[in-house]
N, C-alpha and C. Protein backbone atom coordinates (compact mmCIF):
# COMPACT_ATOMS: atom_id res chain seq x y z
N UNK A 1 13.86 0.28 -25.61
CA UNK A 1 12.86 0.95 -24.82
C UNK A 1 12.38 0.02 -23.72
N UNK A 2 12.61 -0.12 -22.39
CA UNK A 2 12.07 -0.25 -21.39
C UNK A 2 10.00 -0.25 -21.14
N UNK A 3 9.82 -1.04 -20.75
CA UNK A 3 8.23 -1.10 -20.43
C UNK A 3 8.62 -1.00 -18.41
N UNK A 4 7.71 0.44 -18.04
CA UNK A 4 7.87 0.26 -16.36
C UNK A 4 6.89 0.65 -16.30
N UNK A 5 6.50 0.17 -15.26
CA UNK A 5 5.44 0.63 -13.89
C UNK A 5 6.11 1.76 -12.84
N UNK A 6 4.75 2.86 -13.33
CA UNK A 6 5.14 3.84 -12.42
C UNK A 6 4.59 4.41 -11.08
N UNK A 7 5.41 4.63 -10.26
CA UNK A 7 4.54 4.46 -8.56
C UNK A 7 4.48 5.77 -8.08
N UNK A 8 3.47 6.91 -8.50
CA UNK A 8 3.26 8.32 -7.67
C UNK A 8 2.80 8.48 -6.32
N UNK A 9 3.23 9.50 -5.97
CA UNK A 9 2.62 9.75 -4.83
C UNK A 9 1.38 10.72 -5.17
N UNK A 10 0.06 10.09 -3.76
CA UNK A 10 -0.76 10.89 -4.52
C UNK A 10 -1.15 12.18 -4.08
N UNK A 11 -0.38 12.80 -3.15
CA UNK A 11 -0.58 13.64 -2.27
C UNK A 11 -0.06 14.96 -3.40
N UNK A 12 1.29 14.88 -4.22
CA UNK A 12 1.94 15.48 -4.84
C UNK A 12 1.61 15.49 -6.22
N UNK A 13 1.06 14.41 -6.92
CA UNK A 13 1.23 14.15 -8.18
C UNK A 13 2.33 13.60 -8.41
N UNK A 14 4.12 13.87 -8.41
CA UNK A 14 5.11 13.41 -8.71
C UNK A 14 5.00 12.11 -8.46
N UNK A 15 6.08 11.19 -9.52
CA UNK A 15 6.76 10.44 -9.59
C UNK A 15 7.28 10.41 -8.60
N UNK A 16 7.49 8.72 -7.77
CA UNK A 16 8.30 8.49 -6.90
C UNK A 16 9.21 7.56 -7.24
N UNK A 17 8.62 6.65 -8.34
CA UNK A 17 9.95 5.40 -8.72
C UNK A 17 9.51 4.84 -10.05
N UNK A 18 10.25 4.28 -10.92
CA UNK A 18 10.24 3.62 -11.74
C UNK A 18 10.15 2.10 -11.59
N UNK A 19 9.63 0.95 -12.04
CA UNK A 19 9.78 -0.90 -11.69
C UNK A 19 9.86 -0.90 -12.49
N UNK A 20 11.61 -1.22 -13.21
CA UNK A 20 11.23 -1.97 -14.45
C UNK A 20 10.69 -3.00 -15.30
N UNK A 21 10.14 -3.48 -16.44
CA UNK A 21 8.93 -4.42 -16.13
C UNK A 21 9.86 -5.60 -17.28
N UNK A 22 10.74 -4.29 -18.21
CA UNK A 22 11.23 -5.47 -19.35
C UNK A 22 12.57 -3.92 -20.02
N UNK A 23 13.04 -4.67 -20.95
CA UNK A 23 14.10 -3.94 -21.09
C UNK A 23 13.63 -4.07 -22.45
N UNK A 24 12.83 -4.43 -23.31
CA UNK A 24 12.24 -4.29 -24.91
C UNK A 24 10.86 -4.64 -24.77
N UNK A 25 10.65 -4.59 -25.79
CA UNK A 25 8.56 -4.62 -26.34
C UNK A 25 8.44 -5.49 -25.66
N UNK A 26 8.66 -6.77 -25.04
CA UNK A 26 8.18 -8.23 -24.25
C UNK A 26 6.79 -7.62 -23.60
N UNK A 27 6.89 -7.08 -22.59
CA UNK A 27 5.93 -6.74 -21.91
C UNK A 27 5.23 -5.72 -22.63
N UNK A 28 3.63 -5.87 -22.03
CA UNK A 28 2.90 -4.97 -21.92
C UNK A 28 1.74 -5.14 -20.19
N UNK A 29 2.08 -4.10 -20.11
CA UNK A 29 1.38 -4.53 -18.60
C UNK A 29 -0.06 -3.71 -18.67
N UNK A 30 -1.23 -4.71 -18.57
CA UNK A 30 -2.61 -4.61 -18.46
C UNK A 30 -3.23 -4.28 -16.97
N UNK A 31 -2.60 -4.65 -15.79
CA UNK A 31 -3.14 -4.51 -14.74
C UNK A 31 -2.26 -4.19 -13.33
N UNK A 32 -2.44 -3.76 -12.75
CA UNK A 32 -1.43 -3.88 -11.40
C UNK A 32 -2.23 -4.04 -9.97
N UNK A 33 -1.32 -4.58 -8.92
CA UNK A 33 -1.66 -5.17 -7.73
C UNK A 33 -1.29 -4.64 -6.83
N UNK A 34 -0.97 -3.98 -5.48
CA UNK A 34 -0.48 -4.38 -4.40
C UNK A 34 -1.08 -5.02 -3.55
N UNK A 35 0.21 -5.85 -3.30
CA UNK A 35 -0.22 -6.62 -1.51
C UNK A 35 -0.56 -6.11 -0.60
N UNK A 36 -1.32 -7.01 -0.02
CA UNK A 36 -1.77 -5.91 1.37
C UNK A 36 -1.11 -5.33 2.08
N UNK A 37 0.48 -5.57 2.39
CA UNK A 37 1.17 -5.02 3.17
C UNK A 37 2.40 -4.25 2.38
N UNK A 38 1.66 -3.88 1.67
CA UNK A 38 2.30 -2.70 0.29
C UNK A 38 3.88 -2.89 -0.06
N UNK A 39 4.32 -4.57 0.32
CA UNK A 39 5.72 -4.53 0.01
C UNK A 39 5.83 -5.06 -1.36
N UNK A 40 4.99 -5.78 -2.01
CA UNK A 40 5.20 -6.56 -3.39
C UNK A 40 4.19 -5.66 -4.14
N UNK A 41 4.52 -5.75 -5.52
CA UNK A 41 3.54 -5.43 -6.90
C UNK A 41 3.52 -6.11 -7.87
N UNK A 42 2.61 -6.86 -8.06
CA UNK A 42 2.10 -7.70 -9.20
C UNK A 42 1.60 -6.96 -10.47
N UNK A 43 2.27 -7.47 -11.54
CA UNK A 43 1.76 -6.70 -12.47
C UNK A 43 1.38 -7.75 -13.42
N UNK A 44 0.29 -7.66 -14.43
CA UNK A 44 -0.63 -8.85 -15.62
C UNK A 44 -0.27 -7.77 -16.75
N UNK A 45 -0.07 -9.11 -17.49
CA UNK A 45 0.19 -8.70 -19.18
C UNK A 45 0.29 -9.91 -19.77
N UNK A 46 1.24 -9.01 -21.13
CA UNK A 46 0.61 -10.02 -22.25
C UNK A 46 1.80 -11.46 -22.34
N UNK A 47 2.48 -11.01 -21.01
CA UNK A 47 3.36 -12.66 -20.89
C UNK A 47 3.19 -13.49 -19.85
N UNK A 48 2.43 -13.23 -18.91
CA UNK A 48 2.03 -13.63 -17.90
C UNK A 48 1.48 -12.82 -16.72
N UNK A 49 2.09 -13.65 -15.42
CA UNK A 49 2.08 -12.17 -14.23
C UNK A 49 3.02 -12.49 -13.56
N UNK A 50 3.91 -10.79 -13.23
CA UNK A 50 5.24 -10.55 -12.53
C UNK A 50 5.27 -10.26 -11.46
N UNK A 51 6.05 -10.66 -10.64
CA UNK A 51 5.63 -9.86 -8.91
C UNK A 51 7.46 -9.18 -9.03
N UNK A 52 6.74 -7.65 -8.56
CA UNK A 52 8.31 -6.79 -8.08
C UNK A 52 8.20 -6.31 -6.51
N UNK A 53 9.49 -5.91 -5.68
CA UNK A 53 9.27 -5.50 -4.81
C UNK A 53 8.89 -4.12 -4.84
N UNK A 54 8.18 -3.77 -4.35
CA UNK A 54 7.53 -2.15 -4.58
C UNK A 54 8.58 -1.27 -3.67
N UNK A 55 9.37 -1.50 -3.40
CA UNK A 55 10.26 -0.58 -2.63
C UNK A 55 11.76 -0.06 -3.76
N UNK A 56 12.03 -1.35 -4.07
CA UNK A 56 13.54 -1.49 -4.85
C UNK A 56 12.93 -1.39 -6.20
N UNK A 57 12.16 -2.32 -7.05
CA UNK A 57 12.13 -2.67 -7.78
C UNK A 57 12.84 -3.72 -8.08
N UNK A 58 12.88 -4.60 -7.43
CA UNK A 58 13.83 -5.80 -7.84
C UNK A 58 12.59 -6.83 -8.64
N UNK A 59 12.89 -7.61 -9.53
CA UNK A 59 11.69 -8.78 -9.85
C UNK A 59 12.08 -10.16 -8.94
N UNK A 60 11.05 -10.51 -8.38
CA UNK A 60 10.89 -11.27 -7.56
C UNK A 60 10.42 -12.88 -8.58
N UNK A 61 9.55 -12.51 -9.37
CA UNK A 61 8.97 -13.86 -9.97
C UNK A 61 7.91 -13.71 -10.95
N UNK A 62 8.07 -14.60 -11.91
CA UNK A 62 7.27 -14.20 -13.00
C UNK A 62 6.69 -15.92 -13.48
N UNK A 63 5.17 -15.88 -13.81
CA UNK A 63 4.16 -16.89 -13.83
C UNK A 63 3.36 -16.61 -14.90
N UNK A 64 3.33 -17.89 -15.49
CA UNK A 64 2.42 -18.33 -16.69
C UNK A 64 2.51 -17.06 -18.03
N UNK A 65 3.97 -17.63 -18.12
CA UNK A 65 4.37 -16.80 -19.39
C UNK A 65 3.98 -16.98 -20.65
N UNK A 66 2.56 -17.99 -21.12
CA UNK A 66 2.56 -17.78 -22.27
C UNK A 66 1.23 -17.19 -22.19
N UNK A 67 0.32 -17.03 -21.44
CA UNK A 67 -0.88 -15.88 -21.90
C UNK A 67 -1.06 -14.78 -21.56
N UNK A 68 -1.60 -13.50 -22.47
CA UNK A 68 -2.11 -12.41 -21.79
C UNK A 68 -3.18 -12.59 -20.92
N UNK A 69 -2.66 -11.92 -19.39
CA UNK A 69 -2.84 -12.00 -18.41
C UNK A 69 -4.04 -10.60 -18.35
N UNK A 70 -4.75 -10.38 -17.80
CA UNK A 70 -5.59 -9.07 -18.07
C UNK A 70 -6.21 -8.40 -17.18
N UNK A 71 -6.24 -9.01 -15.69
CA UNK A 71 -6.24 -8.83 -13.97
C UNK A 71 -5.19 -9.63 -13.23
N UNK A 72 -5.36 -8.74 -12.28
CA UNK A 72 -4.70 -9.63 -11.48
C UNK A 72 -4.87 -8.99 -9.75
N UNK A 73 -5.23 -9.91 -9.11
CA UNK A 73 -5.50 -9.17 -7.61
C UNK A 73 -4.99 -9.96 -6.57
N UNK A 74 -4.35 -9.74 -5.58
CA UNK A 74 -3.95 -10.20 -3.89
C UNK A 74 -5.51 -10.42 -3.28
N UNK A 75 -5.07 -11.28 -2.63
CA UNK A 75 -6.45 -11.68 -1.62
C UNK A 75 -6.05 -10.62 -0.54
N UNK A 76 -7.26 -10.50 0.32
CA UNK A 76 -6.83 -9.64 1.66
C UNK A 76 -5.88 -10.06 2.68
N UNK A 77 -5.34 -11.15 2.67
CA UNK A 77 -4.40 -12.13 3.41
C UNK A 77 -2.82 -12.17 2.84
N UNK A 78 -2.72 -11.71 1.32
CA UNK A 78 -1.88 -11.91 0.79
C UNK A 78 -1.41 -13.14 0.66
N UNK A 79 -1.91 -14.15 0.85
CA UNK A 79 -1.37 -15.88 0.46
C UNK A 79 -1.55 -15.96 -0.68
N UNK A 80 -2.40 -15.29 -1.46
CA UNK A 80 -3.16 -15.81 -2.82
C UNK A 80 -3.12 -14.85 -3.62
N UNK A 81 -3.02 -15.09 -4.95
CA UNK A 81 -2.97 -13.88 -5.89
C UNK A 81 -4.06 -14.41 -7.15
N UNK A 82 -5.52 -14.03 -7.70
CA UNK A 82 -5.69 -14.27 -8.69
C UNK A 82 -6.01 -13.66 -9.88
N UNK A 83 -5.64 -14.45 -11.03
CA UNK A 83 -5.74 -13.88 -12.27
C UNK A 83 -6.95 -14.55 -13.05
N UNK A 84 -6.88 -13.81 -14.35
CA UNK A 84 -7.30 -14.06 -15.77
C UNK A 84 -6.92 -13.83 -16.80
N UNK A 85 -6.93 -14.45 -17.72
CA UNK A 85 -6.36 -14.32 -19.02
C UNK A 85 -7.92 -14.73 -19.93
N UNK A 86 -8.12 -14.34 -20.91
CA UNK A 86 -9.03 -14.88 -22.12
C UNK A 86 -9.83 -15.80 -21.41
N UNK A 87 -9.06 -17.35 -21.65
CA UNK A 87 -10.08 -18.25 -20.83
C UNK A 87 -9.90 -18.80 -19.72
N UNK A 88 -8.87 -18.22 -18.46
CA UNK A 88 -8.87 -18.51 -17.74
C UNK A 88 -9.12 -17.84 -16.42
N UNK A 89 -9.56 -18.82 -15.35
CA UNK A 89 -9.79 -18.29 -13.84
C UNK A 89 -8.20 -18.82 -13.31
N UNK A 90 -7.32 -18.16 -12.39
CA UNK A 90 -6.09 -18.82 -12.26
C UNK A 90 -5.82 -18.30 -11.06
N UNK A 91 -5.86 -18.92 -9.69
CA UNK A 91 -5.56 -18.35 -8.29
C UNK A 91 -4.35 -19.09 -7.84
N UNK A 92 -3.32 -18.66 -7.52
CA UNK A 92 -1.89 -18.64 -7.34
C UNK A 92 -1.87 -18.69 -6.02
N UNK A 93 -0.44 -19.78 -5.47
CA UNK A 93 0.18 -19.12 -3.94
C UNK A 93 0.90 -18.37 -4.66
N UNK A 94 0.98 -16.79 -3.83
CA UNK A 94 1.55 -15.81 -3.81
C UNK A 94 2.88 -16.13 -3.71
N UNK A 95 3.49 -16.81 -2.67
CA UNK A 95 4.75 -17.29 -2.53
C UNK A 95 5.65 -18.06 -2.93
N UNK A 96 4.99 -19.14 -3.30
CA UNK A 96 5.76 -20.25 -4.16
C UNK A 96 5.11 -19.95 -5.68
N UNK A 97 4.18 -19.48 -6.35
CA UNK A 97 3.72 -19.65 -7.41
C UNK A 97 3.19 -20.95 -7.90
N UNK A 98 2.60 -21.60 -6.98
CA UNK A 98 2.26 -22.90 -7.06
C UNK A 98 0.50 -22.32 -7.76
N UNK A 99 0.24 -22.91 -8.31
CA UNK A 99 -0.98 -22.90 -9.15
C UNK A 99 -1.97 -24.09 -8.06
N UNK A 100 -3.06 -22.96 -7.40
CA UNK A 100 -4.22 -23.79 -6.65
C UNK A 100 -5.06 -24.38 -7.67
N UNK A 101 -5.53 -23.62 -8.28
CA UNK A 101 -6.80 -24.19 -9.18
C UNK A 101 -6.46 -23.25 -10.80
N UNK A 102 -7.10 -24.12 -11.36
CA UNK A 102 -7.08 -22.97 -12.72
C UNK A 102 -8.29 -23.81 -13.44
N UNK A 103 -9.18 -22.64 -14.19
CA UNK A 103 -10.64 -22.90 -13.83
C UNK A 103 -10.57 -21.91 -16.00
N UNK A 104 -11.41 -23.20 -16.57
CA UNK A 104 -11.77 -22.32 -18.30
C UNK A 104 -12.99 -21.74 -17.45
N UNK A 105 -12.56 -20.26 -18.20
CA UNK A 105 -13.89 -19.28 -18.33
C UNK A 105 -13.78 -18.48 -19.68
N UNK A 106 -14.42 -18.02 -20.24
CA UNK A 106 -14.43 -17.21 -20.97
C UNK A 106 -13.93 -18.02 -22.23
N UNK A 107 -13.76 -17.38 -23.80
CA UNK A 107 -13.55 -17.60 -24.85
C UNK A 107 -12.44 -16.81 -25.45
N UNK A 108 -11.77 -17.23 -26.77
CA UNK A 108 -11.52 -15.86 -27.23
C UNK A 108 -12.21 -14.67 -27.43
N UNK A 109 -13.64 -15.47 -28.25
CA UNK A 109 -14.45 -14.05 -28.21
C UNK A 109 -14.84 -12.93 -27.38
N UNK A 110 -15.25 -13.81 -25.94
CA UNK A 110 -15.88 -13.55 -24.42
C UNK A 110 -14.46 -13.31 -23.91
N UNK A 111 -13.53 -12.96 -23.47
CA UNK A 111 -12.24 -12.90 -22.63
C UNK A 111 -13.00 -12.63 -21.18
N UNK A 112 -12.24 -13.04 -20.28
CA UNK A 112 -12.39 -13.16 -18.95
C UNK A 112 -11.73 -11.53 -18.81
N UNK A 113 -11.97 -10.76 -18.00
CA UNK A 113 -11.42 -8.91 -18.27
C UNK A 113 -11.17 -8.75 -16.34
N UNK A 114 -11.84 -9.20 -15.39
CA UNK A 114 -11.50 -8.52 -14.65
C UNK A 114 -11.85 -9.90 -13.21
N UNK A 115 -11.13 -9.24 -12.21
CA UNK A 115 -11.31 -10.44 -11.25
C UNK A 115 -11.13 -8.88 -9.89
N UNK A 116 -11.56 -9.86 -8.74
CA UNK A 116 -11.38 -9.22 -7.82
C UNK A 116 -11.76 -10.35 -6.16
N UNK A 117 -11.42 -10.29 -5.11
CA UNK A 117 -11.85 -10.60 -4.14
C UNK A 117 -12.47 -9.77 -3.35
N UNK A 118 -13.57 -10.64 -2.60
CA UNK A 118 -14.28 -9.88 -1.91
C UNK A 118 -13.56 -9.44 -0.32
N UNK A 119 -13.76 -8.50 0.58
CA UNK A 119 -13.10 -8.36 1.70
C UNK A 119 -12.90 -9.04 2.71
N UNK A 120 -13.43 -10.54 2.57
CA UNK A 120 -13.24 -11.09 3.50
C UNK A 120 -12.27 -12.20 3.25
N UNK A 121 -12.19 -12.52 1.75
CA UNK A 121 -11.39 -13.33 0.82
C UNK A 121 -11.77 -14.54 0.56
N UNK A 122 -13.15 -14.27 0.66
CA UNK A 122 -13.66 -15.78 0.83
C UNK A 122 -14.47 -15.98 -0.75
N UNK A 123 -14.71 -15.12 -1.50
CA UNK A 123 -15.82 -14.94 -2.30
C UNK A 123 -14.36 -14.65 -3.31
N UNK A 124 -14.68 -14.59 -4.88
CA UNK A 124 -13.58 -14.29 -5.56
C UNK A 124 -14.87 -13.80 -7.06
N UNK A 125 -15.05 -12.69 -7.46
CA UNK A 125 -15.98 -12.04 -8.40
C UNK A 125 -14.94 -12.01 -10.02
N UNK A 126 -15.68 -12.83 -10.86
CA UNK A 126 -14.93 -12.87 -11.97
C UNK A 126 -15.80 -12.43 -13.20
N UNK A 127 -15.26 -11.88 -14.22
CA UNK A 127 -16.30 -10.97 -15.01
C UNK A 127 -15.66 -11.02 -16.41
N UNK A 128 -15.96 -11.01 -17.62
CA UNK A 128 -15.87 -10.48 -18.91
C UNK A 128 -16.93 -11.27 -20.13
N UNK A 129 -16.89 -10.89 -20.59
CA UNK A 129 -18.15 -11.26 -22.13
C UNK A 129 -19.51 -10.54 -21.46
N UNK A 130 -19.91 -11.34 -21.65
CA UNK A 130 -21.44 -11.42 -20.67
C UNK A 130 -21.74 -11.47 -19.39
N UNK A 131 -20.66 -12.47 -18.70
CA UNK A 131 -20.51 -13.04 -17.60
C UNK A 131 -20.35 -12.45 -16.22
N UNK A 132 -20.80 -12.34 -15.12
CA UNK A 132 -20.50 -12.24 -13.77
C UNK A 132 -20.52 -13.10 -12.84
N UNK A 133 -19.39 -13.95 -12.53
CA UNK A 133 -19.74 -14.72 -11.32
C UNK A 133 -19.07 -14.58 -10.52
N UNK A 134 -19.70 -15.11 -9.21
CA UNK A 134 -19.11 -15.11 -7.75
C UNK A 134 -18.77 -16.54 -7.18
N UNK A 135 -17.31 -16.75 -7.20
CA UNK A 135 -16.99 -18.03 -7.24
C UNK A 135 -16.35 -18.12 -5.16
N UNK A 136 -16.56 -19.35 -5.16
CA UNK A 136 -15.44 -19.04 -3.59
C UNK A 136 -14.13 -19.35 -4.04
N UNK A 137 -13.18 -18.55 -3.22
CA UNK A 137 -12.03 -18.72 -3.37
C UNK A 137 -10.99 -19.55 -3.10
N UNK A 138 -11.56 -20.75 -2.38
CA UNK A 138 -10.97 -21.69 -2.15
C UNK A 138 -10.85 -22.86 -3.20
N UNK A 139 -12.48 -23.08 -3.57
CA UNK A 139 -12.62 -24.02 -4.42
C UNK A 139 -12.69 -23.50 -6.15
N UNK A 140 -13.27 -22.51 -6.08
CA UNK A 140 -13.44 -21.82 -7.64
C UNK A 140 -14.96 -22.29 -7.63
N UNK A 141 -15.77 -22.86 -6.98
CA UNK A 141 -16.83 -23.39 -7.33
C UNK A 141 -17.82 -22.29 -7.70
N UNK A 142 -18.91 -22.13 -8.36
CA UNK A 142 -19.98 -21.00 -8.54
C UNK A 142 -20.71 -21.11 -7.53
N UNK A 143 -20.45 -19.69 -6.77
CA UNK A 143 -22.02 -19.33 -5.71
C UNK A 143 -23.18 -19.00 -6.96
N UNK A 144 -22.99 -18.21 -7.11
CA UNK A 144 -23.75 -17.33 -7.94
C UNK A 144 -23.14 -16.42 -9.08
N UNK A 145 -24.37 -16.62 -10.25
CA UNK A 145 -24.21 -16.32 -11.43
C UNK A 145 -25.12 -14.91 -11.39
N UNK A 146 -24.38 -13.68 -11.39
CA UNK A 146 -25.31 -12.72 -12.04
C UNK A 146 -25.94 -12.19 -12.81
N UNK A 147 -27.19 -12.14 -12.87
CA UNK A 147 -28.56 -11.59 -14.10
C UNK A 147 -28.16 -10.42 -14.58
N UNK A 148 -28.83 -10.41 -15.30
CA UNK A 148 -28.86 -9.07 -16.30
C UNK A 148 -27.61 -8.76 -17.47
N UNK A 149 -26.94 -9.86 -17.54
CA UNK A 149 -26.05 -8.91 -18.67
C UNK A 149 -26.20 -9.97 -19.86
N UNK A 150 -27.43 -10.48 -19.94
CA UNK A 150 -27.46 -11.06 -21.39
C UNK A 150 -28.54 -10.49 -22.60
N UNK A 151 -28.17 -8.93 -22.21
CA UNK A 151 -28.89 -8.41 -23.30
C UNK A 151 -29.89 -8.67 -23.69
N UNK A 152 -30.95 -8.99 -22.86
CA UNK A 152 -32.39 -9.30 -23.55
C UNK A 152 -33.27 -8.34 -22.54
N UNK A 153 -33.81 -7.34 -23.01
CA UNK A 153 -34.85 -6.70 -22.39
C UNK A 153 -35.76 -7.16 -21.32
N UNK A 154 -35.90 -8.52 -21.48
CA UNK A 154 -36.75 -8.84 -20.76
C UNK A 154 -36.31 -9.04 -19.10
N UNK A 155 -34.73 -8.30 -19.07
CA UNK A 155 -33.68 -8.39 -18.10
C UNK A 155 -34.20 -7.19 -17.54
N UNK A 156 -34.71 -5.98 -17.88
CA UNK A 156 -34.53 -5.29 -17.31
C UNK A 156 -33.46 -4.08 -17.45
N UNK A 157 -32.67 -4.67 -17.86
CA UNK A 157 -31.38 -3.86 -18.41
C UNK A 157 -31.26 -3.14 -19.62
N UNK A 158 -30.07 -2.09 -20.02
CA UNK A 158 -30.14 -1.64 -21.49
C UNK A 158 -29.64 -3.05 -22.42
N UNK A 159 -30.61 -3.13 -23.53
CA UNK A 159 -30.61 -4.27 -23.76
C UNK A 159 -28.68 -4.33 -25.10
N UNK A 160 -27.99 -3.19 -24.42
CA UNK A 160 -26.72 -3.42 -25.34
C UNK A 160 -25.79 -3.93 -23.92
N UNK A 161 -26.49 -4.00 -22.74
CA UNK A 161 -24.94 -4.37 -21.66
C UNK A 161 -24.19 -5.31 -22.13
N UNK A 162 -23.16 -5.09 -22.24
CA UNK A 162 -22.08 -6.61 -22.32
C UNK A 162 -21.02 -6.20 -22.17
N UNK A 163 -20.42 -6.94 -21.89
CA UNK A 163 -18.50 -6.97 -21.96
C UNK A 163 -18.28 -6.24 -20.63
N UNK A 164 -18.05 -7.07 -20.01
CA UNK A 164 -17.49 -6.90 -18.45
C UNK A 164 -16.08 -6.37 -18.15
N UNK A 165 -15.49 -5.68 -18.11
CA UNK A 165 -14.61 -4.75 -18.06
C UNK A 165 -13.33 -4.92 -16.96
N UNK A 166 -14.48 -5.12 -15.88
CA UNK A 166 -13.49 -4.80 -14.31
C UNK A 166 -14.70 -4.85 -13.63
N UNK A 167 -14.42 -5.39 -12.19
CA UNK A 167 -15.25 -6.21 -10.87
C UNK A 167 -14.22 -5.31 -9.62
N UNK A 168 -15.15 -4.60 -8.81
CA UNK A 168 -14.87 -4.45 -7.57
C UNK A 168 -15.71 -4.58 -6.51
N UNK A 169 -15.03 -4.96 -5.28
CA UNK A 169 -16.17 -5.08 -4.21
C UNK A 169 -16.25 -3.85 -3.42
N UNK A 170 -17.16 -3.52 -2.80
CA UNK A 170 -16.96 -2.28 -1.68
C UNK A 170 -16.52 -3.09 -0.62
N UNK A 171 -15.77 -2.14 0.22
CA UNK A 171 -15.06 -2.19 1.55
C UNK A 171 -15.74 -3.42 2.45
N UNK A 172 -17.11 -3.27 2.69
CA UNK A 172 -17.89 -3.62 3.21
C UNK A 172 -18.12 -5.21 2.68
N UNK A 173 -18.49 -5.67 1.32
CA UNK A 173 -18.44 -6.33 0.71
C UNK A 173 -19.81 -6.67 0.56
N UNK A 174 -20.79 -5.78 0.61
CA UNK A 174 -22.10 -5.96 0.07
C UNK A 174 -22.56 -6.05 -1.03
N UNK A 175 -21.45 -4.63 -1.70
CA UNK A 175 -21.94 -4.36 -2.94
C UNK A 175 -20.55 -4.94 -4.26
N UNK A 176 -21.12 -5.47 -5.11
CA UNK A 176 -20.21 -5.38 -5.98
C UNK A 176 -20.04 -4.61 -7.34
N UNK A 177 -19.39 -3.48 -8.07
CA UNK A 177 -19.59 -2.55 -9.45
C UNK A 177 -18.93 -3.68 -10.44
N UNK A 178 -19.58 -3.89 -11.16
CA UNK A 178 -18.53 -4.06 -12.72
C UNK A 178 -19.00 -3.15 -13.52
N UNK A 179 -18.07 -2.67 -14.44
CA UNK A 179 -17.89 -1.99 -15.19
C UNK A 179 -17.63 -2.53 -16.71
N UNK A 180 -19.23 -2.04 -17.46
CA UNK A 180 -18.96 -2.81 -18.61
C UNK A 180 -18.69 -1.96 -19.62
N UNK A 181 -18.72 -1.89 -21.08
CA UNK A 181 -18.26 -1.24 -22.22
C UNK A 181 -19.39 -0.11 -22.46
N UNK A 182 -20.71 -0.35 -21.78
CA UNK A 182 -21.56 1.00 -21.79
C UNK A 182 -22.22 1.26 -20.30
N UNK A 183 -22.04 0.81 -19.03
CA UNK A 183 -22.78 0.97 -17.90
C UNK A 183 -21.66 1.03 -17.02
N UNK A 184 -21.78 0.94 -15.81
CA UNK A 184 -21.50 0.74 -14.48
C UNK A 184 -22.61 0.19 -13.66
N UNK A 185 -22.46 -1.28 -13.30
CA UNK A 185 -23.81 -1.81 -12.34
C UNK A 185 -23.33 -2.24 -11.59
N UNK A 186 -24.22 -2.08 -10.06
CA UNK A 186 -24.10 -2.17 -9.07
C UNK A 186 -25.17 -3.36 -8.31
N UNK A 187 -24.13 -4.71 -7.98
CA UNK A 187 -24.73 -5.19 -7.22
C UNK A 187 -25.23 -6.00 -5.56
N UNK A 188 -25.76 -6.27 -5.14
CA UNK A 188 -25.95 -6.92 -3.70
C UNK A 188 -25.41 -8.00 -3.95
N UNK A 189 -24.33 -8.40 -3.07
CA UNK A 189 -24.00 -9.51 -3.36
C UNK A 189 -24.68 -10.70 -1.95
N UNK A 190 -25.26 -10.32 -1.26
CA UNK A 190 -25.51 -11.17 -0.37
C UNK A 190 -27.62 -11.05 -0.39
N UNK A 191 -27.99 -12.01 -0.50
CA UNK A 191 -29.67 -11.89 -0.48
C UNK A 191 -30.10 -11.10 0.77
């Protein structure tokens, strides 16, 4: 049994192509990517992360095969690709697969769940357990740590938020959603 990634059109509903991802159980694919210039697809799982060409399906390259991988996103520039796995922050050249930084976050317990860049590619939003931060993307360093998801009332929040899910920015890059295991919150990312 084959594990693929499937690419619809969304105008139709139909199927337009199959990427194959593995030719037995190996893979399981948790997340998918395109590049900005919609020629590559990155896909995260539980052996690493794969880049295919989104046209052919050919596999192009496959990175950090021994952890489940659980995001994975292109910068707006396409030079950079970053991930997470459990405990890691991991921002990639896209091209060579050269490993920029790789940054512990998260636990087994806490897993790191979702990553994203902001639109300008300068900001890089990383999220799971409890956690929300907004790191820059150059250095990994912490801008800012976001409030409210440590479950204590005195937050303001429902005092069950946790487990960070998935991080997106709006277009704009004001606002950022994560999406946790009981909410959707929405925040300002700039004072």
């Amino acid at each position: 049994m084959a594990t693929v990634i499937r690419l619809w059109d969304v105008r139709t509903g139909e199927p337009l192509r199959e990427v194959a991802v593995s030719t037995g159980w190996q893979w399981s694919v948790l997340s998918v990517a395109f590049s900005p210039d919609g020629r590559t697809l990155a896909g995260a799982g539980n052996i690493g992360v794969g880049l295919w060409n989104a046209h052919t399906g050919e596999a192009l390259a496959s990175w950090g095969d021994t952890e489940s991988v659980e995001s994975v996103t292109f910068s707006p520039d396409g030079r950079h690709l970053a991930s997470v796995d459990d405990e890691h922050l991991i921002l990639w050249d896209a091209h060579t697969g050269e490993q920029v930084f790789s940054l512990r976050e998260g636990s087994p317990t806490e897993p790191m769940c979702g990553v994203a860049f902001s639109p300008d590619g300068q900001t890089l939003a990383v999220g799971g357990g409890n956690q929300l931060l907004l790191r820059d993307a150059r250095t990994g360093r912490v801008r800012q740590a976001l409030a409210g998801l440590t479950g204590r009332p005195e937050d303001n929040y429902k005092e069950s938020l946790t487990f960070v899910e998935s991080v997106a920015f709006s277009p704009d890059g004001q606002l950022l959603a994560s999406a946790s295991t009981d909410a959707i919150c929405l925040w300002t990312t700039h004072p």
